[in-house]
N, C-alpha and C. Protein backbone atom coordinates (compact mmCIF):
# COMPACT_ATOMS: atom_id res chain seq x y z
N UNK A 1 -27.15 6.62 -2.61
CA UNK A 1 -25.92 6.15 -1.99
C UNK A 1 -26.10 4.67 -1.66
N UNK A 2 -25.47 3.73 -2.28
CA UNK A 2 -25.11 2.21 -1.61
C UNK A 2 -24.91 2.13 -0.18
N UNK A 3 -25.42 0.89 0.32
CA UNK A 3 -24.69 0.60 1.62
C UNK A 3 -23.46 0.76 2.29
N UNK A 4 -22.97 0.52 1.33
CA UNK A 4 -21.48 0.59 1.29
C UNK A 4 -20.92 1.80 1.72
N UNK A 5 -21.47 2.43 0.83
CA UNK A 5 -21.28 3.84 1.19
C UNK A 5 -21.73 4.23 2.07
N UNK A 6 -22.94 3.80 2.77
CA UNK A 6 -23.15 4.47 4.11
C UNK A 6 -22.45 4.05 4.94
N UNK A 7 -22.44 3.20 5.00
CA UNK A 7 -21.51 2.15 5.72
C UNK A 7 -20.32 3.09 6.25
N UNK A 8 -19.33 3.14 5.04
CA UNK A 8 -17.92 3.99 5.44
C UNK A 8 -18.61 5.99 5.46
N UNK A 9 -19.05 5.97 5.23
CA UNK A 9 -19.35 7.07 5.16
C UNK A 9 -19.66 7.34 7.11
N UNK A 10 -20.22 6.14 7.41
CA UNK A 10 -20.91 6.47 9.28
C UNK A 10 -19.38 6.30 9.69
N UNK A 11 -19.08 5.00 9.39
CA UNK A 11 -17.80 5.11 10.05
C UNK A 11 -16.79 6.20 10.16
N UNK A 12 -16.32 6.39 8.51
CA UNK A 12 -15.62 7.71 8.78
C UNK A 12 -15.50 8.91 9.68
N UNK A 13 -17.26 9.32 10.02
CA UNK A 13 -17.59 9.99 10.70
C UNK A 13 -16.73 9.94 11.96
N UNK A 14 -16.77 8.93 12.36
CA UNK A 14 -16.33 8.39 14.03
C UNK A 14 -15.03 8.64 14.29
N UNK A 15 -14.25 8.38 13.13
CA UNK A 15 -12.76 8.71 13.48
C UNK A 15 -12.32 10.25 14.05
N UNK A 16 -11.18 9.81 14.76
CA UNK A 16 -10.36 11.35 14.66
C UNK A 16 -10.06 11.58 13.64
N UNK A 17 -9.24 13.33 13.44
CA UNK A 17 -8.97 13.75 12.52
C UNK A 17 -7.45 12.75 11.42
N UNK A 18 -6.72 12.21 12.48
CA UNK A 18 -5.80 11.72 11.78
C UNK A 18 -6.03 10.31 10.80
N UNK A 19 -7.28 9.88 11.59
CA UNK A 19 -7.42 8.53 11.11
C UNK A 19 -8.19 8.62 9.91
N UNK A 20 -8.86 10.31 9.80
CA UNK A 20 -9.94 10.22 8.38
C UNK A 20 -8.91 10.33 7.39
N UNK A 21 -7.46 10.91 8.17
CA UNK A 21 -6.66 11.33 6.65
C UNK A 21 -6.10 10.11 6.21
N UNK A 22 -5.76 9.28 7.10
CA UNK A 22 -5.21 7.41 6.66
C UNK A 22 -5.94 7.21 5.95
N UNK A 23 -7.61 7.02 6.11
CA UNK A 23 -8.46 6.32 5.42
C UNK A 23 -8.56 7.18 4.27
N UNK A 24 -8.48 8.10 4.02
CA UNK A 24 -8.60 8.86 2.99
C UNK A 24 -7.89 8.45 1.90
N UNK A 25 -6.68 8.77 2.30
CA UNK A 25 -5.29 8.02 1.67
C UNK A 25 -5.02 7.09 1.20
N UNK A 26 -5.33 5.68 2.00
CA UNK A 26 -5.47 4.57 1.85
C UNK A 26 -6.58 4.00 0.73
N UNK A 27 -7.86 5.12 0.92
CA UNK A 27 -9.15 4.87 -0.39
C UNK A 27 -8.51 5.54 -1.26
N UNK A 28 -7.51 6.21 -1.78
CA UNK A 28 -7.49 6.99 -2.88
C UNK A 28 -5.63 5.82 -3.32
N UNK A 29 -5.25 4.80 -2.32
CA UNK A 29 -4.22 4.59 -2.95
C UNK A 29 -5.41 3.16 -4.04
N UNK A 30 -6.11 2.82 -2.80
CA UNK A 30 -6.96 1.55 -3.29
C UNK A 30 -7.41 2.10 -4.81
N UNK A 31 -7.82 3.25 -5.51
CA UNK A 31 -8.65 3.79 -6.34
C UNK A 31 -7.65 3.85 -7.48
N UNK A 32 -6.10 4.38 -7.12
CA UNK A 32 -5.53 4.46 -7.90
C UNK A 32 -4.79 2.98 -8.36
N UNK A 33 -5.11 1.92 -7.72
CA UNK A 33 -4.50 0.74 -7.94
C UNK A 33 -5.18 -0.33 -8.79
N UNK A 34 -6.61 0.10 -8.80
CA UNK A 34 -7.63 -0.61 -9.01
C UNK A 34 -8.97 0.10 -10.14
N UNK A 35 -8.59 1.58 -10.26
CA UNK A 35 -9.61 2.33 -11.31
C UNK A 35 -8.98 2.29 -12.74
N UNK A 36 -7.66 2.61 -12.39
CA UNK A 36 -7.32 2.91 -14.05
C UNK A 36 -6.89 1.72 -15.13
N UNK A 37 -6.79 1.92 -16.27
CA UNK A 37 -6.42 0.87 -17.08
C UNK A 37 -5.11 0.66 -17.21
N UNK A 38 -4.83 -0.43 -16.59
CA UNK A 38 -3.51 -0.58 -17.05
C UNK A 38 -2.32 -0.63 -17.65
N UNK A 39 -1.10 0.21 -17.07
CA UNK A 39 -0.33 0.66 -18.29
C UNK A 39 0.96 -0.87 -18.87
N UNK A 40 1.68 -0.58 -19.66
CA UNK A 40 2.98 -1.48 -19.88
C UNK A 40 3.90 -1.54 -18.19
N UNK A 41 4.29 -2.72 -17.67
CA UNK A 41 4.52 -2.59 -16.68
C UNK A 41 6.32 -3.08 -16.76
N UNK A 42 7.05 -1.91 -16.15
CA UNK A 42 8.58 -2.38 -15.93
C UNK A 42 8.92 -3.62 -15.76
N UNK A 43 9.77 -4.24 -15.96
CA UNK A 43 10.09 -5.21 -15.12
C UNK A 43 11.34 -5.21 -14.10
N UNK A 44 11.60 -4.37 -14.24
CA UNK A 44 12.98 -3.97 -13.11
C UNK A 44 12.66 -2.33 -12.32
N UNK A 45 12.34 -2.55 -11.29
CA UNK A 45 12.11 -2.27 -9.53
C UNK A 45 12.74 -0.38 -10.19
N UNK A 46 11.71 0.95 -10.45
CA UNK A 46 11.84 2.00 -10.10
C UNK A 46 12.47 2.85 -9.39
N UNK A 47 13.34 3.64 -9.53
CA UNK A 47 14.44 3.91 -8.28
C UNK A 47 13.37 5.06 -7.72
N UNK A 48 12.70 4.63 -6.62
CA UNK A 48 11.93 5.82 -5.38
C UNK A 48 12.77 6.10 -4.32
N UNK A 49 13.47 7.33 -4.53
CA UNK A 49 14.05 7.24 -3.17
C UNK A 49 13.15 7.59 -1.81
N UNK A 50 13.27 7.02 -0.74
CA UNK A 50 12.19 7.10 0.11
C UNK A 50 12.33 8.37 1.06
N UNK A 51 11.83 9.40 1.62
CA UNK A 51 11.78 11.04 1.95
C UNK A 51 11.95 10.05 3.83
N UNK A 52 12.80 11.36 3.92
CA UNK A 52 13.22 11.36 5.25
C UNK A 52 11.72 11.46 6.14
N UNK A 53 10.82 11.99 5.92
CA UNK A 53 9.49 11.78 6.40
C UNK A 53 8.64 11.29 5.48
N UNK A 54 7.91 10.47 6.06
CA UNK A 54 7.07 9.47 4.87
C UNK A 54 5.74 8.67 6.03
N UNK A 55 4.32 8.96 5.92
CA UNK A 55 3.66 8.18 6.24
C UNK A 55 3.41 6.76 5.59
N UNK A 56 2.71 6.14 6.70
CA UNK A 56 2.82 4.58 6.09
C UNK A 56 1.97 4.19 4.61
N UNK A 57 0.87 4.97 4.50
CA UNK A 57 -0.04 5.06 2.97
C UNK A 57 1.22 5.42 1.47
N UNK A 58 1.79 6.72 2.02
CA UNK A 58 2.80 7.30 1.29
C UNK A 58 4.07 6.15 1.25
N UNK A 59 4.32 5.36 1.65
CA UNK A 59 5.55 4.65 1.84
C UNK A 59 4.67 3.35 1.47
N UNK A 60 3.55 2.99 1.18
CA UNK A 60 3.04 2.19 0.23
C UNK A 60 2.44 2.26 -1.18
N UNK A 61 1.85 3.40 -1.51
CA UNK A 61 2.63 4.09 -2.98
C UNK A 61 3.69 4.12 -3.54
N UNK A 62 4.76 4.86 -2.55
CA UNK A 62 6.10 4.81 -3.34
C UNK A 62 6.49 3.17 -3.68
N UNK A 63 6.03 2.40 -2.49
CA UNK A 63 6.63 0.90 -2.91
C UNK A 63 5.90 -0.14 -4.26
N UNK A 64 4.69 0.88 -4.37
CA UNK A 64 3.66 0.03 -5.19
C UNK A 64 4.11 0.45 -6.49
N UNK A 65 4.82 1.81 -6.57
CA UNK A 65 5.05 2.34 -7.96
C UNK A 65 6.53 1.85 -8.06
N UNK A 66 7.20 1.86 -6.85
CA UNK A 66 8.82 1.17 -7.23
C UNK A 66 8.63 -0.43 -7.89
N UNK A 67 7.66 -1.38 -7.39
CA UNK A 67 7.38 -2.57 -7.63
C UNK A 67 6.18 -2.79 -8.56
N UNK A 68 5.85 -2.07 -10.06
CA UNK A 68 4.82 -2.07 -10.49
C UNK A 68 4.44 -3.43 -10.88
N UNK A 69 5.80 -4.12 -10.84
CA UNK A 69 5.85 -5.88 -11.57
C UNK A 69 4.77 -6.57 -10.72
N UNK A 70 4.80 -6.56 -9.70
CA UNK A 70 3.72 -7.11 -8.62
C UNK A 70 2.87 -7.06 -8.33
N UNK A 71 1.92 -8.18 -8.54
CA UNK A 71 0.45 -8.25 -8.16
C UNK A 71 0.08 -7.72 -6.99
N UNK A 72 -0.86 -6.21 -7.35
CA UNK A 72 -1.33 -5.63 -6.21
C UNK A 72 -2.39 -6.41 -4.98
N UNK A 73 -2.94 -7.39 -5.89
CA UNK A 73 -3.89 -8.14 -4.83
C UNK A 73 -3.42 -9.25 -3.88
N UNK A 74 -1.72 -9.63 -4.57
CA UNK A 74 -1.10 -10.64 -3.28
C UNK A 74 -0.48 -9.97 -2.44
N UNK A 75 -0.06 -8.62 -2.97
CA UNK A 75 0.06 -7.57 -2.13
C UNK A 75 -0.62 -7.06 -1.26
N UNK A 76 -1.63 -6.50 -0.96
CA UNK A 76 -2.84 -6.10 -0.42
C UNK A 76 -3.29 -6.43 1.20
N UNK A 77 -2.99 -8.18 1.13
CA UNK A 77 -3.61 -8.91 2.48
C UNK A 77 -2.08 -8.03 3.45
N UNK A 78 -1.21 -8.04 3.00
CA UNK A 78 0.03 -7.83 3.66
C UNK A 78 0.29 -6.24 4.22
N UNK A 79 -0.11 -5.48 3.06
CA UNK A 79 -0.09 -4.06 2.95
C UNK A 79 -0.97 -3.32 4.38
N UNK A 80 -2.34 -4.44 4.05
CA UNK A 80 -3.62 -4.23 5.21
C UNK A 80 -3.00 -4.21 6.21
N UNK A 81 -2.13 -5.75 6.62
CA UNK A 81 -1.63 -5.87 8.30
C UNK A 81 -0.79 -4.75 8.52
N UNK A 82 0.01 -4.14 7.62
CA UNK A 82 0.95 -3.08 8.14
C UNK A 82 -0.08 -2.20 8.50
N UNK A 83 -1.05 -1.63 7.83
CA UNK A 83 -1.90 -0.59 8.24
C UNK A 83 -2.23 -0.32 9.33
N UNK A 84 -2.73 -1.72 9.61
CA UNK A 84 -3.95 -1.68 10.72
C UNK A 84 -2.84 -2.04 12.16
N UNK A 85 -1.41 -2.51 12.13
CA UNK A 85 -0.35 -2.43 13.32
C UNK A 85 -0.39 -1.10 13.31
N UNK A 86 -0.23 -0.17 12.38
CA UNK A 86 0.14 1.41 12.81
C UNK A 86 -1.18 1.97 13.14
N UNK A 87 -2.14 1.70 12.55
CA UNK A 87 -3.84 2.63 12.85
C UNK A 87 -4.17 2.37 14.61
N UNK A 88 -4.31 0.69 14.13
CA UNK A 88 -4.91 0.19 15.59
C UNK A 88 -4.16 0.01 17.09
N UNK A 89 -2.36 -0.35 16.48
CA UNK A 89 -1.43 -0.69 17.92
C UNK A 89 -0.59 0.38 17.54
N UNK A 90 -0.80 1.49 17.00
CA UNK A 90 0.26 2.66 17.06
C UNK A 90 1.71 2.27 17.35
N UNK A 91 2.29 1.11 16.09
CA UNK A 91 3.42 0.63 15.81
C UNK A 91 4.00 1.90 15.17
N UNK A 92 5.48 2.03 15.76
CA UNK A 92 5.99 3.10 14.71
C UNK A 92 6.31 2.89 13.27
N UNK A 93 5.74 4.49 12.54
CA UNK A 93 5.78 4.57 10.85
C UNK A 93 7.20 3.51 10.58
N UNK A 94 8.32 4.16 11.08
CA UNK A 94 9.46 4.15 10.22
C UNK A 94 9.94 2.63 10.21
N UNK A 95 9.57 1.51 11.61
CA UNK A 95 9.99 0.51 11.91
C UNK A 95 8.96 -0.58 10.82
N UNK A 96 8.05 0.25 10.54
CA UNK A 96 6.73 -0.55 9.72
C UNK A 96 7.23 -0.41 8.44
N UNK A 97 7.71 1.04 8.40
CA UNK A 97 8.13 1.17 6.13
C UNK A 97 9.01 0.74 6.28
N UNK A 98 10.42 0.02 7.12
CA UNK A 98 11.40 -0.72 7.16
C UNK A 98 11.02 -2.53 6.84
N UNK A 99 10.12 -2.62 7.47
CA UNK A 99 9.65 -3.83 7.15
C UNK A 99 8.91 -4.03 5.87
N UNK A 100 8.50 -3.16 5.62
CA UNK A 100 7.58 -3.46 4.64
C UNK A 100 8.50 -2.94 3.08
N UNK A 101 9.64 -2.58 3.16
CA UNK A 101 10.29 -2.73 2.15
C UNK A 101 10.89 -3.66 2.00
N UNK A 102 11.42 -4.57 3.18
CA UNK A 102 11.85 -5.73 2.77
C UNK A 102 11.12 -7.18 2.45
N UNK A 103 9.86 -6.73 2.73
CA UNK A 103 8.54 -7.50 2.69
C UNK A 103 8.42 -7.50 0.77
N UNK A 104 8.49 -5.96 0.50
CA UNK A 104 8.60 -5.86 -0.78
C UNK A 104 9.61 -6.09 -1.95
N UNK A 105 10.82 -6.40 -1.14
CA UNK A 105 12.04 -6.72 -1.87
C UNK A 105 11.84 -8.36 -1.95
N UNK A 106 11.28 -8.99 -1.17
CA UNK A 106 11.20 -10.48 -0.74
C UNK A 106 10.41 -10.85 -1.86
N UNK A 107 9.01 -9.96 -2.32
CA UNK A 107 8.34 -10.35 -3.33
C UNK A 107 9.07 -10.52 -4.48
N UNK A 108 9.58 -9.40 -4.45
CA UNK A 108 10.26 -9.23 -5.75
C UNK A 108 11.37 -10.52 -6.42
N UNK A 109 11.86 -10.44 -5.51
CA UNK A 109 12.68 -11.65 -5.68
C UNK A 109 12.02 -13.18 -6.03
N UNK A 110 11.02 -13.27 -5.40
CA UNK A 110 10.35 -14.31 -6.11
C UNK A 110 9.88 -14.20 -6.93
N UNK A 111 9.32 -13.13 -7.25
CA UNK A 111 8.42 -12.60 -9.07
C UNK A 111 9.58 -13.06 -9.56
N UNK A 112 10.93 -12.78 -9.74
CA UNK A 112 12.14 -13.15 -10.70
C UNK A 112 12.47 -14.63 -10.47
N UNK A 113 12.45 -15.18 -9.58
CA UNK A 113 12.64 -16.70 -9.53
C UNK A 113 11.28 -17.30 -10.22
N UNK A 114 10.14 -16.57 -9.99
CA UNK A 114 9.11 -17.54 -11.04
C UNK A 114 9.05 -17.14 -12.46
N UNK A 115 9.52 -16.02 -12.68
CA UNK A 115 9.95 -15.64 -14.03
C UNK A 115 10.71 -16.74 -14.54
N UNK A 116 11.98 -16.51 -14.12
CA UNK A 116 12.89 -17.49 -14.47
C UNK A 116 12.83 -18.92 -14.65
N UNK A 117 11.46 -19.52 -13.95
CA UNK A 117 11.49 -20.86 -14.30
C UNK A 117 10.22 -20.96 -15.99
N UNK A 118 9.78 -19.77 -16.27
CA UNK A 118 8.83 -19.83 -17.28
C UNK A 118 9.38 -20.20 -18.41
C-alpha cells in the first residue's frame, strides 16, 4: 500500500458514517472523471433533469455529465469549495446545487464565447 493510501485510508477511518459515504462518492466521482479513456464529447449541455432529492457528489455528476464540454480540472478547484462548505460548515445541499448550477451554466457560456472567437 502507498502512502497515499495510508494516508486516506487512516483518515477515512476517523470520519463518521456520513462523511465516509461523501468521500466515497466523491473518490469514485474523481475515478470516473479521470480513469477512463475518453469518449467523443457533446457540445451542447445534456438534458439531466435534477431529482427532487439529490446529494451534493450526485448533483456534481449529474452536472459533470450534463456539461461534458468542460474541462474537469478548471472545474475541480470550484467543485472542491462546494464540497468542503457542505462537509465542513454544513451549508445546505439544495442552496449549494443551486449555486453550483449556475456556477456551471456560467462556464458554459464562456466555453461558447471562446469557441466562438476560434
Amino acid at each position: 500500500m502507498s502512502v497515499y493510501e495510508q494516508v486516506l485510508l487512516k483518515k477515512f477511518r476517523l470520519l463518521p458514517e456520513a462523511q465516509k459515504q461523501a468521500l466515497t462518492d466523491y473518490a469514485e466521482f474523481l475515478s470516473q472523471r479521470y480513469a477512463e479513456e475518453p469518449e467523443p464529447v457533446p457540445q451542447q449541455p445534456v438534458d439531466i433533469p435534477r431529482p427532487q432529492q439529490e446529494t451534493l457528489i450526485k448533483a456534481i455528476r449529474r452536472l459533470s455529465k450534463t456539461y461534458p464540454m468542460l474541462d474537469s480540472k478548471e472545474l475541480f478547484e470550484k467543485t472542491s469549495t462546494y464540497m468542503m462548505r457542505n462537509l465542513m460548515h454544513g451549508e445546505d445541499n439544495d442552496a449549494l446545487i443551486d449555486e453550483m448550477e449556475g456556477f456551471f451554466k456560467e462556464r458554459y457560456q464562456t466555453y461558447l464565447s471562446e469557441k466562438d472567437k476560434e
